[in-house]
N, C-alpha and C. Protein backbone atom coordinates (compact mmCIF):
# COMPACT_ATOMS: atom_id res chain seq x y z
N UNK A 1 4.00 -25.58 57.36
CA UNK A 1 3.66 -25.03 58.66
C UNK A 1 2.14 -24.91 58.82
N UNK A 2 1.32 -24.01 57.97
CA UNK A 2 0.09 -23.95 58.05
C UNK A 2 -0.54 -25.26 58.33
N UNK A 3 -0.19 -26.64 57.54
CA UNK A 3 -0.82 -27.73 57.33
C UNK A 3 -0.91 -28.15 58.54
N UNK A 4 0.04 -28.30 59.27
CA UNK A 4 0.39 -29.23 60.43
C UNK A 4 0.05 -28.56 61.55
N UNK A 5 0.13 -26.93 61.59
CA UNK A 5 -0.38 -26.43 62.61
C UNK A 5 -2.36 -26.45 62.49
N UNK A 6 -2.63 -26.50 61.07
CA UNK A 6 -4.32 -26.70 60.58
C UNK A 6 -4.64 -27.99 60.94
N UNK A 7 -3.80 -28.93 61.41
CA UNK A 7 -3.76 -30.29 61.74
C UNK A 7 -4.55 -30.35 63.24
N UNK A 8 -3.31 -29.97 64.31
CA UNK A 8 -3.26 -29.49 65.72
C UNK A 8 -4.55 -28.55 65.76
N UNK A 9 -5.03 -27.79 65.47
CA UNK A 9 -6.09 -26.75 65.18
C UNK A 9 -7.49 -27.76 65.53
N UNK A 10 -7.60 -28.63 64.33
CA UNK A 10 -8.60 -30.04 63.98
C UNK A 10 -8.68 -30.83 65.61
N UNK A 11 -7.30 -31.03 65.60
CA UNK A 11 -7.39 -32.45 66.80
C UNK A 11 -7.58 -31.40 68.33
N UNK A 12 -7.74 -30.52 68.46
CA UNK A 12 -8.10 -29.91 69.55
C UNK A 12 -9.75 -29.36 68.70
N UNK A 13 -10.11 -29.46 68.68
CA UNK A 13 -11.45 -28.93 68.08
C UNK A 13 -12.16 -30.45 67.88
N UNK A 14 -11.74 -31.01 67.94
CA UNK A 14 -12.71 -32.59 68.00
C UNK A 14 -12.09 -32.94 69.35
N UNK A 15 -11.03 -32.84 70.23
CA UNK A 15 -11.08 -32.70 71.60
C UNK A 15 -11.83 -32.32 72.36
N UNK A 16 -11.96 -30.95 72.37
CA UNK A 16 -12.72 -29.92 72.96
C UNK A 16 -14.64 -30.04 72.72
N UNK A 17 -14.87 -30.19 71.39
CA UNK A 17 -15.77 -30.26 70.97
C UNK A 17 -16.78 -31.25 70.03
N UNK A 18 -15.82 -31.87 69.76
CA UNK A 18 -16.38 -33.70 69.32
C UNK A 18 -16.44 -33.68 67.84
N UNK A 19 -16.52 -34.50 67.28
CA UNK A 19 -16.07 -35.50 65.82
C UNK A 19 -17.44 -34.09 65.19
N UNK A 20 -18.33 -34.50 65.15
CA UNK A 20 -19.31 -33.40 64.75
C UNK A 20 -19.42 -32.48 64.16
N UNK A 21 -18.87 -31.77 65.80
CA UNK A 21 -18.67 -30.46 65.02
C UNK A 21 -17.54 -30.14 63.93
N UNK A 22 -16.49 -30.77 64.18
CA UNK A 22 -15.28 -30.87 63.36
C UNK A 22 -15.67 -31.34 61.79
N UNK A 23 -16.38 -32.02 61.71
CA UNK A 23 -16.58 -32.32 60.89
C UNK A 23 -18.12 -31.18 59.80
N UNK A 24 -18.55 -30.59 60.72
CA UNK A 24 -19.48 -29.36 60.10
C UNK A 24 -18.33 -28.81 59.78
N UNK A 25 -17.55 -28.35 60.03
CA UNK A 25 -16.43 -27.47 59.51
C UNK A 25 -15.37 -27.66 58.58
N UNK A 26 -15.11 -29.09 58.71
CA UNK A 26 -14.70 -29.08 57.59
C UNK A 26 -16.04 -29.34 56.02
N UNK A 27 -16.84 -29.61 56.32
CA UNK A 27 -18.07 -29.48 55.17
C UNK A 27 -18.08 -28.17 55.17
N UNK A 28 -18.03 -27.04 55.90
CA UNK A 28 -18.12 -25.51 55.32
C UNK A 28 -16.95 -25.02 55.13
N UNK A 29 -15.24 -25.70 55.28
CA UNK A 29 -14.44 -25.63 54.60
C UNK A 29 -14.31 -26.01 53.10
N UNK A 30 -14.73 -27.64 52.97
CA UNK A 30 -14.74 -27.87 51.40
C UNK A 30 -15.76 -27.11 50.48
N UNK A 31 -16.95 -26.59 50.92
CA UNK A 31 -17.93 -26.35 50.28
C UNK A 31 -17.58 -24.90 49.84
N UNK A 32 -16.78 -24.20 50.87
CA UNK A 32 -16.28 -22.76 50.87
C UNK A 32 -15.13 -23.00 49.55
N UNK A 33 -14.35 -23.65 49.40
CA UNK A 33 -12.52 -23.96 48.73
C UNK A 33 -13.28 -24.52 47.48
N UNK A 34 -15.14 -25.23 47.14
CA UNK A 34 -15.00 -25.93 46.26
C UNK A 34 -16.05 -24.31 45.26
N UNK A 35 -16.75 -23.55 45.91
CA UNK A 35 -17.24 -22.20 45.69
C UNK A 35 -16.08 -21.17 45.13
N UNK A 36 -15.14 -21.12 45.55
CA UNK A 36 -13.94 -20.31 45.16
C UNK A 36 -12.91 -20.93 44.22
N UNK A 37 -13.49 -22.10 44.02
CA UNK A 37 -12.60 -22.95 42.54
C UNK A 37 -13.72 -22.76 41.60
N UNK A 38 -14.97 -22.18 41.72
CA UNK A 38 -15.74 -22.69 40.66
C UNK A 38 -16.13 -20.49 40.35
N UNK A 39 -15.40 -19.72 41.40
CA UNK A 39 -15.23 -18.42 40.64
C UNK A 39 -15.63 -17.59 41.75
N UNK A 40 -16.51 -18.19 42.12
CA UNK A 40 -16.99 -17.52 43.84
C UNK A 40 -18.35 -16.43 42.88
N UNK A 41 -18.47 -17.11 41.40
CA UNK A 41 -19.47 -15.96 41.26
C UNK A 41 -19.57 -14.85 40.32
N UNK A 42 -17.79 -15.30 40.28
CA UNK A 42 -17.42 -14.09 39.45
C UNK A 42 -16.98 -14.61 37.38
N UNK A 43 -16.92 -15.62 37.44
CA UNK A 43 -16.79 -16.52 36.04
C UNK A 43 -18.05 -16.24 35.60
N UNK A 44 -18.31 -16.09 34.46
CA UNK A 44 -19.79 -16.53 34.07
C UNK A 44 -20.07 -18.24 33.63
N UNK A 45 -18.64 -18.43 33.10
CA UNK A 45 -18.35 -19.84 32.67
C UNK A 45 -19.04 -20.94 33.51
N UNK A 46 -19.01 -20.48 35.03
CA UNK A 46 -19.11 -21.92 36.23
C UNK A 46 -20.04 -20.71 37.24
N UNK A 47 -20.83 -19.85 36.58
CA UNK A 47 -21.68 -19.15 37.54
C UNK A 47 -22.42 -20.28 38.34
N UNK A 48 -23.21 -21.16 37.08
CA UNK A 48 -24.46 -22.31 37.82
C UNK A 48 -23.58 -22.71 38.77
N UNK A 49 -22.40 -23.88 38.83
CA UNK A 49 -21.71 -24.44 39.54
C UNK A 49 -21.62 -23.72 41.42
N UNK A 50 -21.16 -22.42 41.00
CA UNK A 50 -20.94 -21.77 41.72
C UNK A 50 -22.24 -21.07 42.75
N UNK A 51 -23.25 -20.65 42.13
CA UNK A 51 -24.38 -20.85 42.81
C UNK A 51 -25.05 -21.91 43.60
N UNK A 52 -24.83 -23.08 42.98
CA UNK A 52 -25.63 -24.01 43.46
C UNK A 52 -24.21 -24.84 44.64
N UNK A 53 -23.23 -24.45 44.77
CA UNK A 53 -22.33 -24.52 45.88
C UNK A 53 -22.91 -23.56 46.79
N UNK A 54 -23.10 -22.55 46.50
CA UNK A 54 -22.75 -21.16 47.47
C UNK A 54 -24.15 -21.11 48.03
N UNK A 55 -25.64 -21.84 47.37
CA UNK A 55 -26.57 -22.84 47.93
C UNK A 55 -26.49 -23.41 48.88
N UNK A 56 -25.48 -24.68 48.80
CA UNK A 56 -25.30 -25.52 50.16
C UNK A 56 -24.48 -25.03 50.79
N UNK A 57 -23.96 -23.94 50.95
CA UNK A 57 -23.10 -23.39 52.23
C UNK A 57 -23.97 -22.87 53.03
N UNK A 58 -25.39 -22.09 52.32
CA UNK A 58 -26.26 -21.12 52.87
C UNK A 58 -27.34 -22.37 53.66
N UNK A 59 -27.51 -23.31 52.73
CA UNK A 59 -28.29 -24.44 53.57
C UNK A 59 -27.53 -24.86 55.26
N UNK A 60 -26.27 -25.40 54.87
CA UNK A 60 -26.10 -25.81 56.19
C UNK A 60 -25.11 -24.66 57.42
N UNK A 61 -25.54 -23.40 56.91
CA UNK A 61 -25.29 -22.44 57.58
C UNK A 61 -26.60 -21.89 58.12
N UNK A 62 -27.54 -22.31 57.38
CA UNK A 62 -28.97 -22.23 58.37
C UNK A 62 -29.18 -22.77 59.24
N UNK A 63 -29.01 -24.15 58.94
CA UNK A 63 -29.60 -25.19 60.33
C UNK A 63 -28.47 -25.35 61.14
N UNK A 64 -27.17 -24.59 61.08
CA UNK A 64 -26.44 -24.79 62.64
C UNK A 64 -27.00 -23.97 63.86
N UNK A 65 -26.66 -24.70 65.06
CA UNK A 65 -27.31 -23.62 66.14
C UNK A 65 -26.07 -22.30 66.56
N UNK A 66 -26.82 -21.55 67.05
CA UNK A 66 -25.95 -20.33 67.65
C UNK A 66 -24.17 -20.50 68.79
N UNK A 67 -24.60 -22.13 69.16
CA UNK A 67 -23.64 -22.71 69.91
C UNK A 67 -22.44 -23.42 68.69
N UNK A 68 -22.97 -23.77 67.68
CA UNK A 68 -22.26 -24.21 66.47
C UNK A 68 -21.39 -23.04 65.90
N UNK A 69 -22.53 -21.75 65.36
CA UNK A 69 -21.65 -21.06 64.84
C UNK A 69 -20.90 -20.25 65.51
N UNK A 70 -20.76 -20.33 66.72
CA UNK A 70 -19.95 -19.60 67.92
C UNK A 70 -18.64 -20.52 67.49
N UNK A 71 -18.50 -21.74 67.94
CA UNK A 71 -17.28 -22.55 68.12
C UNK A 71 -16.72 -22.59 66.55
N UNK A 72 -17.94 -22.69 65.22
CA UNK A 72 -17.01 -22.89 63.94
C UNK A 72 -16.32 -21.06 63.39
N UNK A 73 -16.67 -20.11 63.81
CA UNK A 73 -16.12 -18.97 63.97
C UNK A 73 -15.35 -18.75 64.38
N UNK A 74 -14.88 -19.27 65.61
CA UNK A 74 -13.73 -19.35 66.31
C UNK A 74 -12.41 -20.18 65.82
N UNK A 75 -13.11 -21.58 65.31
CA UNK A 75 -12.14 -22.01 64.73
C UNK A 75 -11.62 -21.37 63.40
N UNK A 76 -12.68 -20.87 62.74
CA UNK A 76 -11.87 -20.61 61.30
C UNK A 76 -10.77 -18.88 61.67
N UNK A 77 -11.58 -18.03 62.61
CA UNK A 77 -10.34 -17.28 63.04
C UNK A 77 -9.06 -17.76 63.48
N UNK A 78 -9.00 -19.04 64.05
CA UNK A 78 -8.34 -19.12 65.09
C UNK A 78 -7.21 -20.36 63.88
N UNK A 79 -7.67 -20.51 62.84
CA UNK A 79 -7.12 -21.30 61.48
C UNK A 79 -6.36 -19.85 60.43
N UNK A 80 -7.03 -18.68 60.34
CA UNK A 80 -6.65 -17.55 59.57
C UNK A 80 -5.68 -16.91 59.89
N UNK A 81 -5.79 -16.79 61.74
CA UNK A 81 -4.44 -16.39 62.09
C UNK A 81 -3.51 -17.09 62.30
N UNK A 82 -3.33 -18.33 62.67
CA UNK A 82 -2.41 -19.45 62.23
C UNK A 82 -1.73 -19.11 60.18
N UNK A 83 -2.75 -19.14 59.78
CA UNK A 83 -2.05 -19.16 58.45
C UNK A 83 -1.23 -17.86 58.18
N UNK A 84 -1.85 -16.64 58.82
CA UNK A 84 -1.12 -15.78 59.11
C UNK A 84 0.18 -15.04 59.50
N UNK A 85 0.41 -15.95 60.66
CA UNK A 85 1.69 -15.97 61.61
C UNK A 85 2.75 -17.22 60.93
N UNK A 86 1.96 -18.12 60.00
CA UNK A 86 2.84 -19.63 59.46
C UNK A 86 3.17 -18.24 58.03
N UNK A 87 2.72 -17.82 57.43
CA UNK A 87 3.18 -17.16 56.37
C UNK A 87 4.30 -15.44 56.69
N UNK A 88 3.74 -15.28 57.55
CA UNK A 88 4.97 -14.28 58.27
C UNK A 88 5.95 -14.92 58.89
N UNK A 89 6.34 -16.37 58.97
CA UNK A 89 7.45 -17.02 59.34
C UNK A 89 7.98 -17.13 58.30
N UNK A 90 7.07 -18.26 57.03
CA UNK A 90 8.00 -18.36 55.90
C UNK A 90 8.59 -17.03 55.35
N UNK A 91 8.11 -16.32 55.32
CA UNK A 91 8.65 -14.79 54.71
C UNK A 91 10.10 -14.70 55.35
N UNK A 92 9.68 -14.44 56.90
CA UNK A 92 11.48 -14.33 57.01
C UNK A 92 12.01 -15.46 57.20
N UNK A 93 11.56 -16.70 56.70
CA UNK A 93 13.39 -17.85 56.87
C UNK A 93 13.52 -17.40 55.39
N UNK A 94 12.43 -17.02 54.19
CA UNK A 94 13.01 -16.95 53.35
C UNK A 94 14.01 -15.95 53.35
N UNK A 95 13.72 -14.56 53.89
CA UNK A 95 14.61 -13.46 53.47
C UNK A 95 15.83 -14.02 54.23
N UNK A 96 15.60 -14.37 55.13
CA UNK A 96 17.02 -15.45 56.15
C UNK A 96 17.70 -15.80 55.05
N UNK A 97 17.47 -16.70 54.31
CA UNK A 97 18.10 -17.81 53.22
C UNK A 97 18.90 -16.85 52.29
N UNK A 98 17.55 -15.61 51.71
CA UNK A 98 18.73 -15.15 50.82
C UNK A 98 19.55 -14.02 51.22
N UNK A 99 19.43 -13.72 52.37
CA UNK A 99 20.51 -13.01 52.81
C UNK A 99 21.85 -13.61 53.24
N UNK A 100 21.62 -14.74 53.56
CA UNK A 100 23.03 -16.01 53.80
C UNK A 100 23.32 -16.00 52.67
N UNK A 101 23.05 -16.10 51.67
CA UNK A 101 23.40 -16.76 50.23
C UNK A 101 24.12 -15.65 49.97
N UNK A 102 23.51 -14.25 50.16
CA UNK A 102 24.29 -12.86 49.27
C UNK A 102 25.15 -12.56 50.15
N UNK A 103 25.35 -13.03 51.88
CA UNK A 103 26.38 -12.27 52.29
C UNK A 103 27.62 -13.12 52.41
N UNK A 104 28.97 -12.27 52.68
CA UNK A 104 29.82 -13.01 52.29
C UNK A 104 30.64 -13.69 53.48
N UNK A 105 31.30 -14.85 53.62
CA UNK A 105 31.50 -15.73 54.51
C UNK A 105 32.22 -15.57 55.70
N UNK A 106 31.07 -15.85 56.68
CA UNK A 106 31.95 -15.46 57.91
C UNK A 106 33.83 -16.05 58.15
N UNK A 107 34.43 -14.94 58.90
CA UNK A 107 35.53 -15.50 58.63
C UNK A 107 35.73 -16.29 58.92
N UNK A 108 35.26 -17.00 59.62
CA UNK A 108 35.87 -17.97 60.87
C UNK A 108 35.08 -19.30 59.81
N UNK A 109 34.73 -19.11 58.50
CA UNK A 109 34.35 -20.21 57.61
C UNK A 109 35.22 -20.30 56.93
N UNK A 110 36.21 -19.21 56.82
CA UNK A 110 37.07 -19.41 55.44
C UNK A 110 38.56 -20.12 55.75
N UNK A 111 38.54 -20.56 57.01
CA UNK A 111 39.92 -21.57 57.45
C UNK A 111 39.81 -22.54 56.58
């Protein structure tokens, strides 16, 4: 769910706002996902790694303009609560599932 709705999210955001910007965002998506694989800071193991990521996030979070970080703010809210509302769905088809499984068969199944 998240994926495909993070999909739809993308293709209206390079609609609306062009290949570009879509694409600054996803560079401060990977750069963000590749900072939080390397500890976010908190490893000592991959501190360097992790600094010198969390470097180029701060670089090209400088040189966007105020019109940039308006629209990539919006999108990444507008991606958080999507993942949000896609993970409060899976929650209940799951509890759905195992409540079918534990309850016992409607009658009108047992002909």
């Amino acid at each position: 769910d998240i994926r495909a709705m993070g999909a739809l999210l993308g293709q209206i955001v390079k609609e609306h706002h062009g290949q570009e910007i879509f694409e600054k965002i996803e560079e401060l998506r990977g750069l963000s996902k590749k900072w939080r694989e390397a500890g976010a800071g908190r490893n000592p193991d991959s501190a360097e790694e992790a600094d010198s990521t969390f470097e180029e996030l701060t670089k090209v979070c400088a040189n966007l303009t105020n019109e940039e970080i308006l629209v990539i703010a919006r999108a990444f809210n507008f991606f958080l609560s999507i993942a949000n509302a896609a993970e409060g769905h899976h929650r209940i088809r799951r509890l759905n599932m195992a409540t079918r499984e534990e309850a016992p068969p409607d009658r009108y199944d047992s002909w």
